[in-house]
Protein backbone atom coordinates (compact mmCIF):
# COMPACT_ATOMS: atom_id res chain seq x y z
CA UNK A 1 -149.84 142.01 15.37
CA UNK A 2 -146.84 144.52 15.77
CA UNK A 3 -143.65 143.29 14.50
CA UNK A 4 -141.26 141.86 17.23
CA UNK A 5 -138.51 144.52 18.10
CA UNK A 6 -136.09 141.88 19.04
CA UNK A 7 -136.52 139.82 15.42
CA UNK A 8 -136.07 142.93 13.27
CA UNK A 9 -133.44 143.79 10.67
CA UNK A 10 -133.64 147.36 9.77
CA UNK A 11 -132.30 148.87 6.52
CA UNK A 12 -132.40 152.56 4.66
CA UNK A 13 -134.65 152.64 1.18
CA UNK A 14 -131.89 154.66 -0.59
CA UNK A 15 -130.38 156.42 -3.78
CA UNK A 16 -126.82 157.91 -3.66
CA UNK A 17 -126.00 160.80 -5.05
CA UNK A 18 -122.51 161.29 -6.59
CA UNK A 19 -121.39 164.84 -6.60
CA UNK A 20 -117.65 164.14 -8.42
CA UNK A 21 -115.62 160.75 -8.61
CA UNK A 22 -112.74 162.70 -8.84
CA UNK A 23 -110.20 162.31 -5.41
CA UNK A 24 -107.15 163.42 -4.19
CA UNK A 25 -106.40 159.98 -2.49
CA UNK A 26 -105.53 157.19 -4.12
CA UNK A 27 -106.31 154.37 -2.17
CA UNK A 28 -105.00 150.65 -3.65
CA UNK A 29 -108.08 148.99 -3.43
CA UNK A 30 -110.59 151.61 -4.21
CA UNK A 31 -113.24 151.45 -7.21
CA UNK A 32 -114.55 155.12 -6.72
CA UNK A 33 -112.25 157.29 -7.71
CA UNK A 34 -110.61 159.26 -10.45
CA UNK A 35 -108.38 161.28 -10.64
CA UNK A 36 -108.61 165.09 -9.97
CA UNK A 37 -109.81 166.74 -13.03
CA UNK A 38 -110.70 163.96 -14.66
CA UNK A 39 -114.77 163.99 -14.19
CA UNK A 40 -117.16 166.58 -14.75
CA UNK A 41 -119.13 167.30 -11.50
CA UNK A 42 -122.76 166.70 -10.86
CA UNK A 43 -125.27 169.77 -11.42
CA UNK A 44 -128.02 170.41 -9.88
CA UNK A 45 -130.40 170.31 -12.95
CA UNK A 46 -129.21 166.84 -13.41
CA UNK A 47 -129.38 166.04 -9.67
CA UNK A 48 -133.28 167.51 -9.53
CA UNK A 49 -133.66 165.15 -12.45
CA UNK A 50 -132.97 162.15 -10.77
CA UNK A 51 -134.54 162.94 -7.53
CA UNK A 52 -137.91 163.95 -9.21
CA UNK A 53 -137.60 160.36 -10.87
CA UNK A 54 -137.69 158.63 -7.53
CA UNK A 55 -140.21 160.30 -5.56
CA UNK A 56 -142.42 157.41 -6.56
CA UNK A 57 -140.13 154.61 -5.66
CA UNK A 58 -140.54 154.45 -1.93
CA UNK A 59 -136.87 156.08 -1.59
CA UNK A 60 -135.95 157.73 1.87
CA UNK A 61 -132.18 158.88 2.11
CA UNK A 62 -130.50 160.54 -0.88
CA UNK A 63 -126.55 159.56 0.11
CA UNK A 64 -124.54 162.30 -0.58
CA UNK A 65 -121.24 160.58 -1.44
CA UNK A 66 -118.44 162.56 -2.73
CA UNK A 67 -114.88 161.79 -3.96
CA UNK A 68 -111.92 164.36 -1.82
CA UNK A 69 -111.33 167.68 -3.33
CA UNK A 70 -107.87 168.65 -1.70
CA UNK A 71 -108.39 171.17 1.54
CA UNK A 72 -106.14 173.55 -0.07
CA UNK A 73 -107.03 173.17 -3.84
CA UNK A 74 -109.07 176.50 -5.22
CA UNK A 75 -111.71 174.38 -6.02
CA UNK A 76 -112.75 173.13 -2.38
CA UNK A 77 -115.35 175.90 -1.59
CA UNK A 78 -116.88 175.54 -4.61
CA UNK A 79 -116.80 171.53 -4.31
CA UNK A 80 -117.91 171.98 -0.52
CA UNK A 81 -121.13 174.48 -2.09
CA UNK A 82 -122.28 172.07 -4.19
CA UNK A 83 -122.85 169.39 -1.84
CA UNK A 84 -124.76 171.50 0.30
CA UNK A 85 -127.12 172.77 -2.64
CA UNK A 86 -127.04 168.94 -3.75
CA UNK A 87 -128.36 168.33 0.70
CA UNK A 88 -130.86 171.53 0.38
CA UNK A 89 -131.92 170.04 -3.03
CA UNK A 90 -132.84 166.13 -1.52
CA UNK A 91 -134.83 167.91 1.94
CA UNK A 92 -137.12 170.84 -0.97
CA UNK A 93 -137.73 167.74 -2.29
CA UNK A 94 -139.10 166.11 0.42
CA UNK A 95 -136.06 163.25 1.09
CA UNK A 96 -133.54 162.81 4.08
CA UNK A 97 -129.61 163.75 2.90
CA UNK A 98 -126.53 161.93 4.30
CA UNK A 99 -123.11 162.97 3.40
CA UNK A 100 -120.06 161.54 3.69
CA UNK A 101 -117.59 163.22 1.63
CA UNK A 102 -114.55 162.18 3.52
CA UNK A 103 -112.61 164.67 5.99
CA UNK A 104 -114.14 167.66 6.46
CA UNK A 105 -112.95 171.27 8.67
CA UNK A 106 -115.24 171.58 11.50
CA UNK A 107 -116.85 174.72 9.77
CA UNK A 108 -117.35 172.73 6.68
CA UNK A 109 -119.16 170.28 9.10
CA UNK A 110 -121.05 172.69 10.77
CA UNK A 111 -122.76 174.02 7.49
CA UNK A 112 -123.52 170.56 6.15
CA UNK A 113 -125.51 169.90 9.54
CA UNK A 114 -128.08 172.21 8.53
CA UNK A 115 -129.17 170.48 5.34
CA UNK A 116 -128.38 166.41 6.77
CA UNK A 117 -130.04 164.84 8.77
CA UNK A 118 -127.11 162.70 9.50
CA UNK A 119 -123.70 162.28 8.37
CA UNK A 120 -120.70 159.86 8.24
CA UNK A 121 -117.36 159.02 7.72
CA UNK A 122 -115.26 155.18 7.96
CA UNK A 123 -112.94 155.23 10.32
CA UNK A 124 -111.25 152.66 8.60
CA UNK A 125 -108.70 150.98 10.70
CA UNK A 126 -106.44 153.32 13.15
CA UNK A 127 -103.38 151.46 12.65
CA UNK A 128 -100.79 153.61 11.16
CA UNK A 129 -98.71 150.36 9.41
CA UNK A 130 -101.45 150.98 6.42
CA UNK A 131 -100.24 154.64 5.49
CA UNK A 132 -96.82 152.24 4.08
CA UNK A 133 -99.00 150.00 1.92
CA UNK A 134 -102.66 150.65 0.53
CA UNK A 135 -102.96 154.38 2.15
CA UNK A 136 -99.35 155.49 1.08
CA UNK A 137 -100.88 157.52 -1.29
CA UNK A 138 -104.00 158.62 0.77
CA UNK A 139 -103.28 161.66 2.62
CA UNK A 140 -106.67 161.75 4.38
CA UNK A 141 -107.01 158.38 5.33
CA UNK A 142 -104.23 159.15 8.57
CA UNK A 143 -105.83 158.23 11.65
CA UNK A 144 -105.73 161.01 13.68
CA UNK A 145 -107.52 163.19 10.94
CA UNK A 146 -110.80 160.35 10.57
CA UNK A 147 -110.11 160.71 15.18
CA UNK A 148 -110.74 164.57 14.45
CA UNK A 149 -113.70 164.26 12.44
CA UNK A 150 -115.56 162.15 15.32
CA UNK A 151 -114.92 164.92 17.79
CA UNK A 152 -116.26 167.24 15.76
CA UNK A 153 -118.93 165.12 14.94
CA UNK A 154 -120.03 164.83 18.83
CA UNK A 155 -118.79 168.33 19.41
CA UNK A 156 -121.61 169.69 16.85
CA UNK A 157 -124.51 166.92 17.74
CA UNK A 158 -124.31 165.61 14.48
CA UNK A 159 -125.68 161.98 14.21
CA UNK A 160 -122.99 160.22 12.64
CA UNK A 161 -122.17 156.85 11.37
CA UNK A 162 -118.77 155.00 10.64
CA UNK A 163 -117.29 151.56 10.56
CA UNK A 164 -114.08 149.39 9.77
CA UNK A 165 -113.27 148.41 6.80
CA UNK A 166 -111.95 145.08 7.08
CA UNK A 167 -109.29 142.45 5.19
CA UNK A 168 -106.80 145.50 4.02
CA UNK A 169 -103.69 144.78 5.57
CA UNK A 170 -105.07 144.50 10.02
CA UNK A 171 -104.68 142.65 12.41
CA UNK A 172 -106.94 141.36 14.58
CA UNK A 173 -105.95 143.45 17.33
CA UNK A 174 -106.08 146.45 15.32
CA UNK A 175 -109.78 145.73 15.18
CA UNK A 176 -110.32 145.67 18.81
CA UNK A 177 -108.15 149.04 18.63
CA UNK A 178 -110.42 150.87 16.43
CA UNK A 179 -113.56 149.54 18.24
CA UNK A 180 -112.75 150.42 21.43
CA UNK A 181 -111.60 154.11 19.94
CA UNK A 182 -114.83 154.69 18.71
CA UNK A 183 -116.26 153.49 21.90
CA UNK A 184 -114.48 156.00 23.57
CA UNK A 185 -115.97 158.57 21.26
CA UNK A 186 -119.51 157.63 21.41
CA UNK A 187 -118.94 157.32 25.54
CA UNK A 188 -118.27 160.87 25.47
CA UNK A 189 -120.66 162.06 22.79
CA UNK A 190 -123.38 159.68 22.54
CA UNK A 191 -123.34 160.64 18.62
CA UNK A 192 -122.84 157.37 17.40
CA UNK A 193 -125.71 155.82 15.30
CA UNK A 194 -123.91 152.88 13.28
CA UNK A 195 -121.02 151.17 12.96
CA UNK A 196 -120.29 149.24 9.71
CA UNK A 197 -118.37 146.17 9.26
CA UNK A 198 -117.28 146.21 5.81
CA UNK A 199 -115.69 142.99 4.36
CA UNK A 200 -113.06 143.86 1.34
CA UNK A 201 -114.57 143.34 -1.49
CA UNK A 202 -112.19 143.02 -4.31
CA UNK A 203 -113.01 145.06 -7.55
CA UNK A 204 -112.33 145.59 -11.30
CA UNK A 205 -110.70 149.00 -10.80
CA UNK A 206 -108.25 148.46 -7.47
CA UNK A 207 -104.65 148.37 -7.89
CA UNK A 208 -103.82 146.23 -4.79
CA UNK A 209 -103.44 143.01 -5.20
CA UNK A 210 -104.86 141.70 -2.01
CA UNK A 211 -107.49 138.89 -1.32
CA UNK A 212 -110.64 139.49 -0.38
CA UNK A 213 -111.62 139.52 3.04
CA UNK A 214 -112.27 135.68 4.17
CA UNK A 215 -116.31 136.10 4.92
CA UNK A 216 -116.43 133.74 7.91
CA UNK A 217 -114.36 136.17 10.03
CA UNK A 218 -116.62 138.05 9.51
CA UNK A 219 -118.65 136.76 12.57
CA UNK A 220 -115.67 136.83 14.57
CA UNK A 221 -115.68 140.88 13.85
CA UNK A 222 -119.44 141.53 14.37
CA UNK A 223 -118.90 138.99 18.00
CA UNK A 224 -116.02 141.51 18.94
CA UNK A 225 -118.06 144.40 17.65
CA UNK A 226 -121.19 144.03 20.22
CA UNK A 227 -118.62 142.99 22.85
CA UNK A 228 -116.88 146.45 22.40
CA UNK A 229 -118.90 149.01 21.29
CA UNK A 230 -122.02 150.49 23.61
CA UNK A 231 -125.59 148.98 22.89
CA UNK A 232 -126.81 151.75 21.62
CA UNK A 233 -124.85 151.37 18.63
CA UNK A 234 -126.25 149.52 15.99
CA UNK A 235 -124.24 147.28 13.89
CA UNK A 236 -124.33 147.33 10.12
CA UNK A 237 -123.30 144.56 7.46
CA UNK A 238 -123.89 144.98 3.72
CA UNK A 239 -126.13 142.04 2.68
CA UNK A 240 -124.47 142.65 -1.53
CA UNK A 241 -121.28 141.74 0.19
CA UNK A 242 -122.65 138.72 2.62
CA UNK A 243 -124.73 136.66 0.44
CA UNK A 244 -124.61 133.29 1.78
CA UNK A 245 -127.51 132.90 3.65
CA UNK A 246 -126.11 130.62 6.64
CA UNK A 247 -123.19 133.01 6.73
CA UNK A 248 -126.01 136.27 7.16
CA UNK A 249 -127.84 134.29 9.92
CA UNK A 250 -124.81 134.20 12.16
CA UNK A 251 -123.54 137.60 11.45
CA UNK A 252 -127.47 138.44 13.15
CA UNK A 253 -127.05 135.61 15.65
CA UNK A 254 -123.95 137.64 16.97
CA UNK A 255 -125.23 140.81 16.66
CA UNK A 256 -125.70 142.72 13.28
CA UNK A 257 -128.96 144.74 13.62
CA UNK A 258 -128.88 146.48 10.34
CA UNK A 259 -127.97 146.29 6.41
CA UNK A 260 -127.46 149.72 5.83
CA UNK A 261 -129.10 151.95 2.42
CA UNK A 262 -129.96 149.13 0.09
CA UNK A 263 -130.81 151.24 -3.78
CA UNK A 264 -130.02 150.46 -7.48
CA UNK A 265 -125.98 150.83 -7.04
CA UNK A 266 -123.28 150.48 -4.26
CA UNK A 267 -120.88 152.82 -5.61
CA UNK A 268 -118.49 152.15 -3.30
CA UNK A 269 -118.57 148.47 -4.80
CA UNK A 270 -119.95 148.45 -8.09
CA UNK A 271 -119.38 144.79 -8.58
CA UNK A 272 -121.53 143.89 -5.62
CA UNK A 273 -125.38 144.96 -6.88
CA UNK A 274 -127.56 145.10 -3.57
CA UNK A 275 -130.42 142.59 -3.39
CA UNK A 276 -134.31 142.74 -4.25
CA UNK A 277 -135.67 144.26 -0.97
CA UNK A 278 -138.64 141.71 -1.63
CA UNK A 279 -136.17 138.69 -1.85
CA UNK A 280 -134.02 139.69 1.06
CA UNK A 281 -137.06 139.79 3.02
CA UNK A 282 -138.18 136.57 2.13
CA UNK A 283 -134.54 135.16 3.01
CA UNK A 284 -134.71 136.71 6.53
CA UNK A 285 -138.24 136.03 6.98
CA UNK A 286 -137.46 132.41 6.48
CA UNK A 287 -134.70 132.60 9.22
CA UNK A 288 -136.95 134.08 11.69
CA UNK A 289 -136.48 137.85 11.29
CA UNK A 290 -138.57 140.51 9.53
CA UNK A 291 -136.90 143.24 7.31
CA UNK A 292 -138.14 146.92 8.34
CA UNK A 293 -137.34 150.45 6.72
CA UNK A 294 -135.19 152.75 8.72
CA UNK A 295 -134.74 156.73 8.48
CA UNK A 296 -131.30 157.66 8.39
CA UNK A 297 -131.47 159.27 11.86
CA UNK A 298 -132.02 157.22 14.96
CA UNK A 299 -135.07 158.50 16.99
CA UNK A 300 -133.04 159.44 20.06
CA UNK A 301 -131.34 162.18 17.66
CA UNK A 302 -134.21 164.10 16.42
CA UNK A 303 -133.76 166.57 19.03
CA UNK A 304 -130.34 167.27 17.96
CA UNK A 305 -131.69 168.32 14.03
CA UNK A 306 -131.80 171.77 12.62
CA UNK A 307 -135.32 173.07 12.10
CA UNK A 308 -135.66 171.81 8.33
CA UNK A 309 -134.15 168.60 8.29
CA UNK A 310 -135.87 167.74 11.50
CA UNK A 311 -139.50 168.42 9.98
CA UNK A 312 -138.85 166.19 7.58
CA UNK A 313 -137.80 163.51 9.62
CA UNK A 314 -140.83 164.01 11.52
CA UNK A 315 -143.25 163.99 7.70
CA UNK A 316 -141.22 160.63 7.74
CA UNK A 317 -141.77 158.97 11.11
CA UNK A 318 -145.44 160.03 10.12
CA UNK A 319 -145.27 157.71 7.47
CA UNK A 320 -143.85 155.12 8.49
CA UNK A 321 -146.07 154.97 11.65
CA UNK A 322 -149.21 154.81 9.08
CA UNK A 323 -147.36 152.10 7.19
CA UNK A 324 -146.59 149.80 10.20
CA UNK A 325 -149.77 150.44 11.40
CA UNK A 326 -152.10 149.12 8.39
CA UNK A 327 -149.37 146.07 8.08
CA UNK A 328 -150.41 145.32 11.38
CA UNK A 329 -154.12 145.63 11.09
């Protein structure tokens, strides 16, 4: 019997890629970064190394996820270069890239789309009271620049995801703010895929102080969320960052639809390791929901792909057709 639409979680098999740590911002409660010059950046041998390692593991997206080389540093075209070899590299090798590698120029953008099949930035929170506490130092985290990159996004038909990062210093009402921003975005451009909802998740390597974010609001966000944002949205929570089970089964009940690229490490929070596919599986299955891989392009955006990266989405959908189909035999 085919799985119920309405009862399933989806979620990306994925590995992310690191091209460089090293970042011009220097956000309070990040444990990413380092600083510029400090890290010795990714090669491709080494990055055809690990991808030949999974090609046996059932792994679908390859996350490009970069630290910030400055815009005006000599080293950006060269930084900018390597994450497309490292998005050419994932799609010879038969995988689906996804970058986010924080602001980009809408050329840079424009040559990434031809070797992604999707891409992504967080939006964050568009209050500008943060740029005096944990983004004073974070000279690509002001508003209007992430605004920008959403444009550009829907001005290119590039499928994009982004999100709110919550428990950093908002307001409730500067939720409903950035919600109904990128609302206004996806209204015009129809390019959203995803929005996250990411709880703060406090760290070993932050600087800031700060609590983490109190997890039962979090149903309060993902409530205001659906309200806002169109339906053809989906919204994303990280299940290594929501692990109480009665606490995951509202977050659905309200409207969460997706758990985003579950792999070996969240590098974005190290101390958070993702969960077992098998076990989270068994968790939702025993709160009436079935766990089902995702590509990291949405159907309706296939059309929009550059020749390569949409063949391979289409090897993919092949697969994944075949797979559902002797499950359901």
């Amino acid at each position: 019997m085919a799985p119920n639409p309405d009862r399933c979680i989806t979620y990306s098999p994925a590995y992310t890629i690191v091209p460089t740590y090293e970042c011009f911002n220097r956000c309070s409660y990040c444990n990413f970064r380092v600083d510029p010059g400090a890290d010795e950046w990714l090669t491709l041998v080494q990055a055809a190394q690990i991808l030949q390692s999974l090609k046996a593991r059932g792994v679908i997206e390859i996350l490009i996820l970069s630290g910030e080389v400055h815009p005006r540093s000599s080293r950006r075209a060269a930084w900018l270069q390597r994450i497309y070899d490292l998005g050419e590299l994932a799609l010879s090798l038969g995988f689906l890239p996804h970058t986010n590698a924080g602001p980009l120029s809408r050329e840079e953008m424009a040559r990434l789309k031809s070797v992604n099949v999707s891409m992504g930035l967080m939006l964050e929170q568009l209050t500008p009271d943060l740029r005096r506490t944990v983004h004073r130092h974070a000279p690509s985290k002001v508003p209007e620049l992430r605004l920008q990159q959403l444009t550009w996004a829907g001005e290119l038909r590039i499928p994009f995801t982004t999100g709110l990062l919550l428990g950093i210093g908002e307001t409730e009402p500067d939720w409903i703010a950035s919600l109904q921003a990128i609302a206004q975005m996806h209204n015009r451009w129809g390019h959203i895929q995803e929005v996250i909802l990411q709880p703060h998740s406090p760290g070993q390597q932050q600087t800031w102080q700060g609590e983490a974010f109190p997890l039962p609001q979090l149903v309060r966000a993902v409530t205001l969320a659906r309200e806002i944002l169109p339906d053809a949205i989906t919204l994303q929570i990280p299940p290594n960052l929501v692990t109480q089970p009665d606490l995951l089964r509202q977050c659905l009940a309200a409207g969460a639809r997706d758990l985003g690229g579950i792999g070996p490490k969240d590098e974005v929070n190290p101390d958070y390791p993702h969960p077992r596919n098998d076990a989270l599986a068994e968790l939702l299955h025993r709160q009436g929901w079935q766990l089902v891989p995702r590509l990291p392009v949405y159907p309706q955006y296939d059309s929009w792909l550059s020749d390569r990266p949409r063949a391979a989405v289409q090897h993919w959908r092949n697969q994944l057709t075949a797979l559902s189909s002797v499950g359901t035999r």
